[in-house]
PDB file of N, CA and C in Angstrom:
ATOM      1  N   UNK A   1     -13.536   2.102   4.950  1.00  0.00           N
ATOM      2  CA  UNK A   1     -12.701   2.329   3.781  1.00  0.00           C
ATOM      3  C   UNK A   1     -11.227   2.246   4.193  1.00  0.00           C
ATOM      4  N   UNK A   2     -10.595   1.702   3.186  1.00  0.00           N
ATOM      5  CA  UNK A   2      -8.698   1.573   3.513  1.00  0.00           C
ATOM      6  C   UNK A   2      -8.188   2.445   3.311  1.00  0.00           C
ATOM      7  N   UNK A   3      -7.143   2.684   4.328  1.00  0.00           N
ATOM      8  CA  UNK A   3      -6.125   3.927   3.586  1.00  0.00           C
ATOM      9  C   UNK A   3      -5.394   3.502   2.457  1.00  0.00           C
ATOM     10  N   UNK A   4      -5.815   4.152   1.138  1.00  0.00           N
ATOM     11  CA  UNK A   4      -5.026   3.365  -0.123  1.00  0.00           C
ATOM     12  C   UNK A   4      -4.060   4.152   0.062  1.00  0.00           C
ATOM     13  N   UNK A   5      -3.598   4.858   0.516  1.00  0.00           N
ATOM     14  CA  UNK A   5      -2.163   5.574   0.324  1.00  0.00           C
ATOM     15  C   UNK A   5      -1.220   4.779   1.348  1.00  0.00           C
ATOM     16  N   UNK A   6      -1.338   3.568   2.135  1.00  0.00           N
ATOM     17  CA  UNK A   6      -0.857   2.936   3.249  1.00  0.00           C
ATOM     18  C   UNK A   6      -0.857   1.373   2.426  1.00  0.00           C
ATOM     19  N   UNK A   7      -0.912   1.278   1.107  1.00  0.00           N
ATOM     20  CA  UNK A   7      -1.021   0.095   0.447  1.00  0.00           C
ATOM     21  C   UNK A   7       0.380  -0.335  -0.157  1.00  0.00           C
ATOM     22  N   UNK A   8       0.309  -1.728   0.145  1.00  0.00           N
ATOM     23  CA  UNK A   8       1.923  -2.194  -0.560  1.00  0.00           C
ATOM     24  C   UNK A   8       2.265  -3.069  -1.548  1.00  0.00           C
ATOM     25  N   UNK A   9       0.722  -2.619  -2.561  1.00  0.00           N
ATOM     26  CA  UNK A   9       0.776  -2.489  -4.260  1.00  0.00           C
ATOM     27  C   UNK A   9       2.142  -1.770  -4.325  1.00  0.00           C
ATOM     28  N   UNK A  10       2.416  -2.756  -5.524  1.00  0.00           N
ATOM     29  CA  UNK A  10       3.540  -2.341  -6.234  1.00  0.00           C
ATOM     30  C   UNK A  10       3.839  -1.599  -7.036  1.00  0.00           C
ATOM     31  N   UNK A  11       4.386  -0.608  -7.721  1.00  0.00           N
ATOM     32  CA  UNK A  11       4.446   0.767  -8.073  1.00  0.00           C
ATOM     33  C   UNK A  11       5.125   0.169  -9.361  1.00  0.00           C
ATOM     34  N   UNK A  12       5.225  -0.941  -9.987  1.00  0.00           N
ATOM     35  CA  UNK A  12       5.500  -1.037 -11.083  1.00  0.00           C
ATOM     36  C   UNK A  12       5.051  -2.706 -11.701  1.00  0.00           C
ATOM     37  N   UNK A  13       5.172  -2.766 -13.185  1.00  0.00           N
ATOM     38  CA  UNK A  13       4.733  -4.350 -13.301  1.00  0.00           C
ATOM     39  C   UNK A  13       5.127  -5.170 -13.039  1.00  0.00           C
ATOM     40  N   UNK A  14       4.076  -6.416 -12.488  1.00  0.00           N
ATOM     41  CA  UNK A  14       4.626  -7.471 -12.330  1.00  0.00           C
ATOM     42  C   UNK A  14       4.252  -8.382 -12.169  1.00  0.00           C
ATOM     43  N   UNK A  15       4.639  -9.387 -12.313  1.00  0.00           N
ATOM     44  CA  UNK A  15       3.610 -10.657 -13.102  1.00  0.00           C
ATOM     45  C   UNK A  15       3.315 -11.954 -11.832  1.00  0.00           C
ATOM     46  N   UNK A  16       1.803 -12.073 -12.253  1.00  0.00           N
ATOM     47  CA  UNK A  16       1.152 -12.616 -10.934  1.00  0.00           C
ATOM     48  C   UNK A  16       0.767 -14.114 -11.182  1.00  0.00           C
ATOM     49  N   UNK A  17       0.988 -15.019 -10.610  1.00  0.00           N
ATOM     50  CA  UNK A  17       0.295 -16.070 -10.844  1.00  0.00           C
ATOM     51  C   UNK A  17      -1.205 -16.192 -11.248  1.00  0.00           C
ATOM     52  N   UNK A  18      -1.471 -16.977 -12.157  1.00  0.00           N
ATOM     53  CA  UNK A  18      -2.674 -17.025 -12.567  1.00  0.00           C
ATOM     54  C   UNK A  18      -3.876 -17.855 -11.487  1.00  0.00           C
ATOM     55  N   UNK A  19      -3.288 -18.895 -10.987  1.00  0.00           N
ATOM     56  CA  UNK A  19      -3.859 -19.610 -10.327  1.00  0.00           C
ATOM     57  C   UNK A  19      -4.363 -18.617  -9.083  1.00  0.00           C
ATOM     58  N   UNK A  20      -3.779 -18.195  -8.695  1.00  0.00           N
ATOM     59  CA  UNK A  20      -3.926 -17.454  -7.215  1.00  0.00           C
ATOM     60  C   UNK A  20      -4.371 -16.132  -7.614  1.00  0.00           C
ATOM     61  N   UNK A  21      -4.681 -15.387  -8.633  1.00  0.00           N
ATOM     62  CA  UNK A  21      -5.815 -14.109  -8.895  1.00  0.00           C
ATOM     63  C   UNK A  21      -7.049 -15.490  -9.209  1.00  0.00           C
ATOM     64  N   UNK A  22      -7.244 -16.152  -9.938  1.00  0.00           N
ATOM     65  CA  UNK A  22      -8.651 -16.947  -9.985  1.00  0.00           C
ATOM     66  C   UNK A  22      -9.162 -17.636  -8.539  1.00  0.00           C
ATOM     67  N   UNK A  23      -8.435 -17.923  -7.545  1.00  0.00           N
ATOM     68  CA  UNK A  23      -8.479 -18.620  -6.991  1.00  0.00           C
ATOM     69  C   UNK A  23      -9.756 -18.593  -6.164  1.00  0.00           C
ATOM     70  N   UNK A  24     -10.105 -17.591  -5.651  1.00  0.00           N
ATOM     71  CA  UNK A  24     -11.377 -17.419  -5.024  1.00  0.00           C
ATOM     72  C   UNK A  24     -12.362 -17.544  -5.630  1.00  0.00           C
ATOM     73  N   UNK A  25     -12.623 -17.061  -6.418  1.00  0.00           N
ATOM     74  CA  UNK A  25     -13.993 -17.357  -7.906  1.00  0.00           C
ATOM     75  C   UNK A  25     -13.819 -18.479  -8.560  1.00  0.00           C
ATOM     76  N   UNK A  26     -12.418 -19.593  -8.968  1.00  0.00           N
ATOM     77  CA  UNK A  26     -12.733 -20.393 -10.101  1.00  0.00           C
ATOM     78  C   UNK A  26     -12.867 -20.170 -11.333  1.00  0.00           C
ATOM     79  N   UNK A  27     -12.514 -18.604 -11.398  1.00  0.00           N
ATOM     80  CA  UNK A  27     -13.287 -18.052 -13.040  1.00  0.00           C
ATOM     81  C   UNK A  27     -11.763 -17.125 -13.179  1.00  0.00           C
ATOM     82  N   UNK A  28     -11.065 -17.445 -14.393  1.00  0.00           N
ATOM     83  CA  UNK A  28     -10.295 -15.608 -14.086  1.00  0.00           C
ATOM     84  C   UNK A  28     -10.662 -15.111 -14.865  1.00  0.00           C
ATOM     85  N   UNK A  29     -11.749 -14.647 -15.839  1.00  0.00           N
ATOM     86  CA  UNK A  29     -12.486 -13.754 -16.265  1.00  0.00           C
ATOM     87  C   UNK A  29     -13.430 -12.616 -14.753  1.00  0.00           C
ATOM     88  N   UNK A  30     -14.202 -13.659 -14.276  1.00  0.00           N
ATOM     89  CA  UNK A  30     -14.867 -13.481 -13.181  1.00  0.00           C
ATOM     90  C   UNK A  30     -14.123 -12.509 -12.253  1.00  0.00           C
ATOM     91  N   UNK A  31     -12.795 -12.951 -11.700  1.00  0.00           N
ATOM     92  CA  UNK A  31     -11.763 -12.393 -10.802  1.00  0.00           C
ATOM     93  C   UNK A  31     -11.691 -10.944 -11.682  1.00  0.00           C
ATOM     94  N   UNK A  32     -11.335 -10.909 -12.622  1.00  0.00           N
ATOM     95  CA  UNK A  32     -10.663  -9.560 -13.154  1.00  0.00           C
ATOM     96  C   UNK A  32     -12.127  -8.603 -13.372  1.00  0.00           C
ATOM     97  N   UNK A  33     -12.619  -8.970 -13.700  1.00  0.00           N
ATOM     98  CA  UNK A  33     -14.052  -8.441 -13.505  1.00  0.00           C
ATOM     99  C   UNK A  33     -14.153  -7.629 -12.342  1.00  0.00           C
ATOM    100  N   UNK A  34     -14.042  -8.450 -11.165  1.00  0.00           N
ATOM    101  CA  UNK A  34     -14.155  -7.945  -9.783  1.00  0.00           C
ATOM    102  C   UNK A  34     -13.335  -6.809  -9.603  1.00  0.00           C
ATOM    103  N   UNK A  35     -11.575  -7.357  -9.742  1.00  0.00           N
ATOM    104  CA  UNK A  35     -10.753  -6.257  -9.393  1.00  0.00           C
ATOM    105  C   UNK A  35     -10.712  -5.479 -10.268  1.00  0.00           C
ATOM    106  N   UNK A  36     -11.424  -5.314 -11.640  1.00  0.00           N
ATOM    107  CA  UNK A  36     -11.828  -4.050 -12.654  1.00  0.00           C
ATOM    108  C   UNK A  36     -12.586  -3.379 -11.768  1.00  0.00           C
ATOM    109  N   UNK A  37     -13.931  -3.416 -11.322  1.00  0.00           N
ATOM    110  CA  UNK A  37     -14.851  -3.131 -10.552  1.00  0.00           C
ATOM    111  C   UNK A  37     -14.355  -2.369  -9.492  1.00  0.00           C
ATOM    112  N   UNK A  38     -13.428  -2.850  -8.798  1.00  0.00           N
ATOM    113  CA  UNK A  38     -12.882  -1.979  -7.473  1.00  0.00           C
ATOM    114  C   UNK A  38     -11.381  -1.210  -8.361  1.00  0.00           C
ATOM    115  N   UNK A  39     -11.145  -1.463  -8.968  1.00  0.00           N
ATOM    116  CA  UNK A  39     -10.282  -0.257  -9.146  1.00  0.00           C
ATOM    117  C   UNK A  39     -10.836   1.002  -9.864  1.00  0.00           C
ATOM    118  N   UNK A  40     -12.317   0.312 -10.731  1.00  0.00           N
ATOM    119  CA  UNK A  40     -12.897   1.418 -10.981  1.00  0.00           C
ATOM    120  C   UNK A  40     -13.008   2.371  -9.481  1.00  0.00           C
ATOM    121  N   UNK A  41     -13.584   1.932  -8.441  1.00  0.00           N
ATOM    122  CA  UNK A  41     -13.771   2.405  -7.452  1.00  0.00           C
ATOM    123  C   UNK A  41     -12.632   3.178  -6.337  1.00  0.00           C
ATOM    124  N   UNK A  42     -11.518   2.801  -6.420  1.00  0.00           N
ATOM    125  CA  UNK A  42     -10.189   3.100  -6.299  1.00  0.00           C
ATOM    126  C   UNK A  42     -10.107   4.472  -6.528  1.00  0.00           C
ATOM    127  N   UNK A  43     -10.198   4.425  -8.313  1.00  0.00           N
ATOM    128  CA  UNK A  43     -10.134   5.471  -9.054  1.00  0.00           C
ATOM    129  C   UNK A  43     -10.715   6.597  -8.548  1.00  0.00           C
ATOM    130  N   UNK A  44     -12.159   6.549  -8.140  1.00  0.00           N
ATOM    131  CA  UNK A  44     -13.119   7.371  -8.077  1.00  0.00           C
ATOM    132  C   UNK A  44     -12.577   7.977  -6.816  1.00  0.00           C
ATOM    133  N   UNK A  45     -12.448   7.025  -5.474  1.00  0.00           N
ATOM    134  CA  UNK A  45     -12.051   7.883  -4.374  1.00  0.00           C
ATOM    135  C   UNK A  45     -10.958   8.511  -4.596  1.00  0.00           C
ATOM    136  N   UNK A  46      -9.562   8.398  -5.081  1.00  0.00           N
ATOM    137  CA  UNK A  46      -8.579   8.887  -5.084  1.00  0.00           C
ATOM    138  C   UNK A  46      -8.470  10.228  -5.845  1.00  0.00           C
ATOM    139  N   UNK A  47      -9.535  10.435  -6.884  1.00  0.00           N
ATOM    140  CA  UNK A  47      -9.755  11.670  -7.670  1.00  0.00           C
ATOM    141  C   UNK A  47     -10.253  12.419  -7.053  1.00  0.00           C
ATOM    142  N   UNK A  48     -11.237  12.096  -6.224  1.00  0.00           N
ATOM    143  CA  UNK A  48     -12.339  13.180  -5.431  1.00  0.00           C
ATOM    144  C   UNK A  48     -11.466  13.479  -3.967  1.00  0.00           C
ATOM    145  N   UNK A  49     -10.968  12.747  -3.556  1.00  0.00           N
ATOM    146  CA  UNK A  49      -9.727  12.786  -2.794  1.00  0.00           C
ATOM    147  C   UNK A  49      -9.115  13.954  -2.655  1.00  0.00           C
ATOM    148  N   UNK A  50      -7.846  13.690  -4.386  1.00  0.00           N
ATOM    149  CA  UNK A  50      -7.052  14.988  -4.540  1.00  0.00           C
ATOM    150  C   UNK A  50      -8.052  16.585  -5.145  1.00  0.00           C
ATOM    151  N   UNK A  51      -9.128  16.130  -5.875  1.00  0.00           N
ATOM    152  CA  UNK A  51      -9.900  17.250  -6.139  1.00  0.00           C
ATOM    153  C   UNK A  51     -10.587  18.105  -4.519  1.00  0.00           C
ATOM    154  N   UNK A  52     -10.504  17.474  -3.558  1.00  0.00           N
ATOM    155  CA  UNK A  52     -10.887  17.997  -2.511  1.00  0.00           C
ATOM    156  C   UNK A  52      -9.941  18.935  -1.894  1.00  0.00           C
ATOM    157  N   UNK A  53      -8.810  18.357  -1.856  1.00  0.00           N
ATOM    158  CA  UNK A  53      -7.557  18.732  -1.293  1.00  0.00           C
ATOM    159  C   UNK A  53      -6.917  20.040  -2.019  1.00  0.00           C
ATOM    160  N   UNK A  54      -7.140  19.728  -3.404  1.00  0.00           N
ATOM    161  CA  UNK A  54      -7.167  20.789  -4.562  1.00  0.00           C
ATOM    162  C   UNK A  54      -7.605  22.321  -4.275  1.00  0.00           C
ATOM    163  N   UNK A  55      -8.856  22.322  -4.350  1.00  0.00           N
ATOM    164  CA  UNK A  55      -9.955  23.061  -3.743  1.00  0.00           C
ATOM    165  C   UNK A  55      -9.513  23.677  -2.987  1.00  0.00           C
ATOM    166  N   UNK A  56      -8.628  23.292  -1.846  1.00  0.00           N
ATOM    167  CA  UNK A  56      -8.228  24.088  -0.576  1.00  0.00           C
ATOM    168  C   UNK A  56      -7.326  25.339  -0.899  1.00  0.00           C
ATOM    169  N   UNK A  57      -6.824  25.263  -1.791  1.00  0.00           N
ATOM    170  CA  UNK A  57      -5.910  26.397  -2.675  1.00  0.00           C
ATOM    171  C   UNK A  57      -6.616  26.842  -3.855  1.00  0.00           C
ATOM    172  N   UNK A  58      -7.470  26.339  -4.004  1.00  0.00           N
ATOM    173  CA  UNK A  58      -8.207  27.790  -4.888  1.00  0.00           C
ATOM    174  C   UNK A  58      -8.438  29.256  -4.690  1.00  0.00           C
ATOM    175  N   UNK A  59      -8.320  29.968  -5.245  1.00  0.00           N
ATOM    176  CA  UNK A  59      -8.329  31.492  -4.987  1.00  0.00           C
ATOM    177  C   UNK A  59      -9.437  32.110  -6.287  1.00  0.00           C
ATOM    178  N   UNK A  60     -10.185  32.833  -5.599  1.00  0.00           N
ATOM    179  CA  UNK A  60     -11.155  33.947  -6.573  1.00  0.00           C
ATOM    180  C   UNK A  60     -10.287  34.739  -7.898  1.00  0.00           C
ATOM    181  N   UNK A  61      -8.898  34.904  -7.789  1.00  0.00           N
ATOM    182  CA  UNK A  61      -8.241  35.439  -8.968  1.00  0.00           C
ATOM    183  C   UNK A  61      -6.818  34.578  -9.205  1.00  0.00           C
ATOM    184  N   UNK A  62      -6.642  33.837 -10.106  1.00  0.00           N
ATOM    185  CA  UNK A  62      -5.907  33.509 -10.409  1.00  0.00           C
ATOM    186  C   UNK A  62      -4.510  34.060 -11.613  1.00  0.00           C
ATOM    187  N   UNK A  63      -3.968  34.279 -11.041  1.00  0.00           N
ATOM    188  CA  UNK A  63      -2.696  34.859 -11.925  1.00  0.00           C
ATOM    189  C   UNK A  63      -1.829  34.004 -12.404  1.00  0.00           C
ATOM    190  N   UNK A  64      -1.075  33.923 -13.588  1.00  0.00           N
ATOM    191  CA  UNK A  64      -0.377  33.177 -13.809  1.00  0.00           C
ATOM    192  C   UNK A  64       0.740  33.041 -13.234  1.00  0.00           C
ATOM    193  N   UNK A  65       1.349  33.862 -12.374  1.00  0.00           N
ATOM    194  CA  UNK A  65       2.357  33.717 -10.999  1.00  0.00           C
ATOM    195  C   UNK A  65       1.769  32.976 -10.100  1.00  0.00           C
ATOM    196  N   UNK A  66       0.552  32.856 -10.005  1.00  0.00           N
ATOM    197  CA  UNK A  66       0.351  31.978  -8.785  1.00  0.00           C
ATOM    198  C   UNK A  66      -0.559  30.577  -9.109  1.00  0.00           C
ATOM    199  N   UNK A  67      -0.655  30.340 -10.195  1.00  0.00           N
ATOM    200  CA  UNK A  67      -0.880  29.257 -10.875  1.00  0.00           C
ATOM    201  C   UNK A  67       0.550  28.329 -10.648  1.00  0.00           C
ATOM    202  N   UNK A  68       2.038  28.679 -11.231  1.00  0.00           N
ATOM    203  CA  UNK A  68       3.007  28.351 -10.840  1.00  0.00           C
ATOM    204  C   UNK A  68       3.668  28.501  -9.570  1.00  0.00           C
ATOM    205  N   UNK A  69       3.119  28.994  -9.048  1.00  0.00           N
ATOM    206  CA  UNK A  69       4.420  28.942  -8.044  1.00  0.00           C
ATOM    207  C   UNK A  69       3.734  28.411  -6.920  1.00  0.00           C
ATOM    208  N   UNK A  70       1.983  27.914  -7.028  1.00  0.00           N
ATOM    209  CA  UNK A  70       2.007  27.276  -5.530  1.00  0.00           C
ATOM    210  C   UNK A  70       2.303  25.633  -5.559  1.00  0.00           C
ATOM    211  N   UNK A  71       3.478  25.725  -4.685  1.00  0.00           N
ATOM    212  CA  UNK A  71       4.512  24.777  -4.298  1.00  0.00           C
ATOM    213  C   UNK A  71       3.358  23.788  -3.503  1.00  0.00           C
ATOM    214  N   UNK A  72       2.993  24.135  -3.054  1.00  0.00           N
ATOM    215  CA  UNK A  72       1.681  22.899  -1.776  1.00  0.00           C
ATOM    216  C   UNK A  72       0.433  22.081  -2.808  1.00  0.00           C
ATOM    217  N   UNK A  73       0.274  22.839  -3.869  1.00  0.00           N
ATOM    218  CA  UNK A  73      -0.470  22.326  -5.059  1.00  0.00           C
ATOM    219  C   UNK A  73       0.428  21.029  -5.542  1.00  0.00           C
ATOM    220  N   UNK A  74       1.315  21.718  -5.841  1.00  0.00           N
ATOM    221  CA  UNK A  74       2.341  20.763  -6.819  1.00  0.00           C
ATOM    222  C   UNK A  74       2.190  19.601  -6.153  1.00  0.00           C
ATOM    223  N   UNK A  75       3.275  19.648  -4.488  1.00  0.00           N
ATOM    224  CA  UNK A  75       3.403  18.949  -3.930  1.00  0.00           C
ATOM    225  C   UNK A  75       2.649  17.325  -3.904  1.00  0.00           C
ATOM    226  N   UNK A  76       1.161  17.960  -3.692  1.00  0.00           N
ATOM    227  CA  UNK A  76       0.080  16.973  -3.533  1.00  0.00           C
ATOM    228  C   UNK A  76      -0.472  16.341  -4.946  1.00  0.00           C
ATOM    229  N   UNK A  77      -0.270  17.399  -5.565  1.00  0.00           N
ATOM    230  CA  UNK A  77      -0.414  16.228  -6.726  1.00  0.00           C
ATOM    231  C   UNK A  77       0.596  15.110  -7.369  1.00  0.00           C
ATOM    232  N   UNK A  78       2.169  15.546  -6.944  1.00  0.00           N
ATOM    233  CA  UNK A  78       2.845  14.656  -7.157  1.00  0.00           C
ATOM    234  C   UNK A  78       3.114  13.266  -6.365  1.00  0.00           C
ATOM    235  N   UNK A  79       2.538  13.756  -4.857  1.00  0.00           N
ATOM    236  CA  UNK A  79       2.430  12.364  -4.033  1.00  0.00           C
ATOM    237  C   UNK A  79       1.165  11.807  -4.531  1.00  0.00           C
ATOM    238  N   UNK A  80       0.289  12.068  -5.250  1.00  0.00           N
ATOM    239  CA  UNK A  80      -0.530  11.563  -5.799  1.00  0.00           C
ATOM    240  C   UNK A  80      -0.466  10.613  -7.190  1.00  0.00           C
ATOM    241  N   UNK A  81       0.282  11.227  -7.692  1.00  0.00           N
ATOM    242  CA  UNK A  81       1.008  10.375  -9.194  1.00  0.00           C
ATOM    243  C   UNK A  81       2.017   9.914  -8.798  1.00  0.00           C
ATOM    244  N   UNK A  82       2.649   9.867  -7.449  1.00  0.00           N
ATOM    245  CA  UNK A  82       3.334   8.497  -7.318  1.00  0.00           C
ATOM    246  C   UNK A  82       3.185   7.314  -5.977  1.00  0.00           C
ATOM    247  N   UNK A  83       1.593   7.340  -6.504  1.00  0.00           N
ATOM    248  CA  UNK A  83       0.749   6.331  -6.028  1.00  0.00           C
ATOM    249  C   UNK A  83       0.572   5.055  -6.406  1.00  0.00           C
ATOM    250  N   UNK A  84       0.516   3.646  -6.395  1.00  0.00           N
ATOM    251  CA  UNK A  84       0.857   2.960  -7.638  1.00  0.00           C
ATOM    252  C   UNK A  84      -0.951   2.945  -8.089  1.00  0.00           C
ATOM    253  N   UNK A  85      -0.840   2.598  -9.518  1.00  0.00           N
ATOM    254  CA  UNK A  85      -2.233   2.599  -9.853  1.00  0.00           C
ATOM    255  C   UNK A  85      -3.440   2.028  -9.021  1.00  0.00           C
ATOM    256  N   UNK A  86      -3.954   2.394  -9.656  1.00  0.00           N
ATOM    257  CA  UNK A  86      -5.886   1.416  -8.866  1.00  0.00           C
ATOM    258  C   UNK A  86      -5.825   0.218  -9.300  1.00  0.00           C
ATOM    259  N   UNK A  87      -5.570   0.161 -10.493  1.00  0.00           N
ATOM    260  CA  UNK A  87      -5.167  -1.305 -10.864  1.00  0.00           C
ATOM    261  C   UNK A  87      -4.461  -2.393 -10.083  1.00  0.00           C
ATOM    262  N   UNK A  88      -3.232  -1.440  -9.776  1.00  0.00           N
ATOM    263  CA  UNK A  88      -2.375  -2.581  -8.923  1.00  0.00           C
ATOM    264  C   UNK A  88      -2.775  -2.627  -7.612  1.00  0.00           C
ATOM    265  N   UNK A  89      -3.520  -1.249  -7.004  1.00  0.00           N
ATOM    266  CA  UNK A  89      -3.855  -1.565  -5.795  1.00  0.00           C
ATOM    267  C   UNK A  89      -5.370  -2.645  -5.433  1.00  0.00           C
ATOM    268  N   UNK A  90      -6.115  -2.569  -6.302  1.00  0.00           N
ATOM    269  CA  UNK A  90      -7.297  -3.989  -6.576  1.00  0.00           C
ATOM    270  C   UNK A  90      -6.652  -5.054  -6.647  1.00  0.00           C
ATOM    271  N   UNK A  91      -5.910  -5.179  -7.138  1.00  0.00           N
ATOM    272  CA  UNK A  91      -5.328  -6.538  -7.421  1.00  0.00           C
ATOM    273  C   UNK A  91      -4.736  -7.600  -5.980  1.00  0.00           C
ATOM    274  N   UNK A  92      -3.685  -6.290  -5.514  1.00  0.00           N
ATOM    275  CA  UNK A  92      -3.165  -6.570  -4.174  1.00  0.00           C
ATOM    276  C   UNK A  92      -4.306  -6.564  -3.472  1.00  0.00           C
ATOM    277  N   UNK A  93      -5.575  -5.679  -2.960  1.00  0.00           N
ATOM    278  CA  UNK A  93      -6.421  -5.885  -1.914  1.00  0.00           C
ATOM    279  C   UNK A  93      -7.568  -7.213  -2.397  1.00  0.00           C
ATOM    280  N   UNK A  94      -7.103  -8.337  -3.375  1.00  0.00           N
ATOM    281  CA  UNK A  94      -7.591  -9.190  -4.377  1.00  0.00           C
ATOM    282  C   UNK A  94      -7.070 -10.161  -3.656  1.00  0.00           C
ATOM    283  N   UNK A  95      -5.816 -10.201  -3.844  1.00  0.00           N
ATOM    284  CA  UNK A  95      -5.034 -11.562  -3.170  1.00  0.00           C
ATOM    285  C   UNK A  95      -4.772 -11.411  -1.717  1.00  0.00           C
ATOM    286  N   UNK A  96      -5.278 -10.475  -1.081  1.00  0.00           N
ATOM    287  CA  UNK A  96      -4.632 -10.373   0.320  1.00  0.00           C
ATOM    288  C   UNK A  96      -6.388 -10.871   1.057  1.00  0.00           C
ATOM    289  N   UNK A  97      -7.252 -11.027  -0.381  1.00  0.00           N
ATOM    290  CA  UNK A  97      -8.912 -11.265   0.879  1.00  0.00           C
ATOM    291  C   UNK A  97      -9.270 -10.260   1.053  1.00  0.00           C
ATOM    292  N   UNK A  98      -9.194  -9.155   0.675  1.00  0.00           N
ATOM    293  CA  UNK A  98     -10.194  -7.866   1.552  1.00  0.00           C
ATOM    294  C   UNK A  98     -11.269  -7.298   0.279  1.00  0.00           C
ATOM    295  N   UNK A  99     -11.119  -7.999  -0.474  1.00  0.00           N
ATOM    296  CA  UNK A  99     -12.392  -7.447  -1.667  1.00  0.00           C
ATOM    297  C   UNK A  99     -13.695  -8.493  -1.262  1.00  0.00           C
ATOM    298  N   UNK A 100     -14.763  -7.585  -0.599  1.00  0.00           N
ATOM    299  CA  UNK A 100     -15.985  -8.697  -0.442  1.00  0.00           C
ATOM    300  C   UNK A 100     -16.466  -8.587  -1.709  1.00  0.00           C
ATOM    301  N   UNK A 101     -17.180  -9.620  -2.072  1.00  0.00           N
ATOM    302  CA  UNK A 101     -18.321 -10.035  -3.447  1.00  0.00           C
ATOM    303  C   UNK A 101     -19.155 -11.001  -3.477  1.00  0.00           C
ATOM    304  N   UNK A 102     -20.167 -10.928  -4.107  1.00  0.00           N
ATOM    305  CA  UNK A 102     -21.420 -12.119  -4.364  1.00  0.00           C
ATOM    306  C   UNK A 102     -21.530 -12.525  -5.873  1.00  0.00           C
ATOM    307  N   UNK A 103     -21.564 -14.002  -5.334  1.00  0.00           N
ATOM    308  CA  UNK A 103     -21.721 -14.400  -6.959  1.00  0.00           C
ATOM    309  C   UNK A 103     -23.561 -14.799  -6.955  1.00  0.00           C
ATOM    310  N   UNK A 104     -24.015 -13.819  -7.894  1.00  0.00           N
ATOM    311  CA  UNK A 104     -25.331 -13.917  -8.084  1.00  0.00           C
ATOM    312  C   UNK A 104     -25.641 -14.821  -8.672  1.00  0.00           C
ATOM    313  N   UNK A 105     -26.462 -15.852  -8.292  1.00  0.00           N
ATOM    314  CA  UNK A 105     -27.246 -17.186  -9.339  1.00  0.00           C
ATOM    315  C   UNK A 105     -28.236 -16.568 -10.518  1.00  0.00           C
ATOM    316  N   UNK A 106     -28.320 -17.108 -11.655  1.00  0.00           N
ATOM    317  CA  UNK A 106     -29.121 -16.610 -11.944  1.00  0.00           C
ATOM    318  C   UNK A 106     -30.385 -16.108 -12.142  1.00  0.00           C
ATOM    319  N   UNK A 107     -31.072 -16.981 -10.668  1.00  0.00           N
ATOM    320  CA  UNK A 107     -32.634 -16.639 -10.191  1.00  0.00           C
ATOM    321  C   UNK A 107     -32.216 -15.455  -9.654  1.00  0.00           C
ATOM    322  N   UNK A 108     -31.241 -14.895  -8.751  1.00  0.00           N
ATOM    323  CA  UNK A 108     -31.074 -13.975  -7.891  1.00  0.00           C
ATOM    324  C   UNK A 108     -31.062 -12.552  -8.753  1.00  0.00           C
ATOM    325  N   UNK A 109     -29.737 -12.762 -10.237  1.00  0.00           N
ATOM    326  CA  UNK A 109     -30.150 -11.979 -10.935  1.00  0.00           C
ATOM    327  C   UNK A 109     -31.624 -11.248 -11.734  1.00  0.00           C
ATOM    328  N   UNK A 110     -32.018 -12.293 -12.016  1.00  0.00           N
ATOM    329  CA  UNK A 110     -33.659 -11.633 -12.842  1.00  0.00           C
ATOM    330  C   UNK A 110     -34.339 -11.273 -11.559  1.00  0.00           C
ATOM    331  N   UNK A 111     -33.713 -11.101 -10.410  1.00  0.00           N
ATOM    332  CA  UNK A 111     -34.780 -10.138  -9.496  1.00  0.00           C
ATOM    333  C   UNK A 111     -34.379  -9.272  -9.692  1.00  0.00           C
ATOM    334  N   UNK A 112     -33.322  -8.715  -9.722  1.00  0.00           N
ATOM    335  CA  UNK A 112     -32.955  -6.964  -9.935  1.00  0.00           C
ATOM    336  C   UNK A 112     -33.200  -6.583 -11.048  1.00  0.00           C
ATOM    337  N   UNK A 113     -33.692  -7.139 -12.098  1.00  0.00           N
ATOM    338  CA  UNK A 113     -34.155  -6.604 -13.626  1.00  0.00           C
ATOM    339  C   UNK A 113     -36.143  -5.920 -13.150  1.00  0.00           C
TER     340      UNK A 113
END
């Protein structure tokens, strides 16, 4: 697995050639498909991630003084929201080659049914 926090997705929009997101598949339906797919996956680690990290500051009684004021909570969730999306980071690990995939024929498919 990559360190997505070591990624140099871009933290804001910006517009990509079309030719070169299709380029590996031939399809850019197909392509976005894919990097939908892994940013779904993106998503998932980076939540369970900060929910882990979260956790580490939980306490059996919570007060509303210490709901606010833990500073190490905050902290981590804000280096977390200024992460650039899953979106943009699929995209970049898209054009750089590091997303493996199979394009299933469709004999290959009706075996997994």
């Amino acid at each position: 697995m990559a360190d997505l926090k070591k990624t140099n997705a871009p933290l804001n929009t910006i517009t990509y050639d079309r030719k070169k997101v299709k380029e590996p598949t031939g399809n850019i339906y197909k392509a976005i498909k894919i990097i939908g797919k892994r940013a779904e996956q993106i998503n998932l680690e980076l939540k369970e991630e900060l929910i882990k990290k979260l956790k580490e500051f939980e306490t059996d009684q919570d007060s509303l003084a210490e709901i606010f004021e833990n500073k190490e909570q905050i902290d981590i969730s804000r280096f977390y929201e200024r992460l650039p999306k899953p979106t943009a980071i699929a995209l970049q690990e898209w054009l750089e080659g590091k997303i493996y995939w199979k394009d299933m024929s469709e004999e290959d498919y009706n075996e997994f049914k």
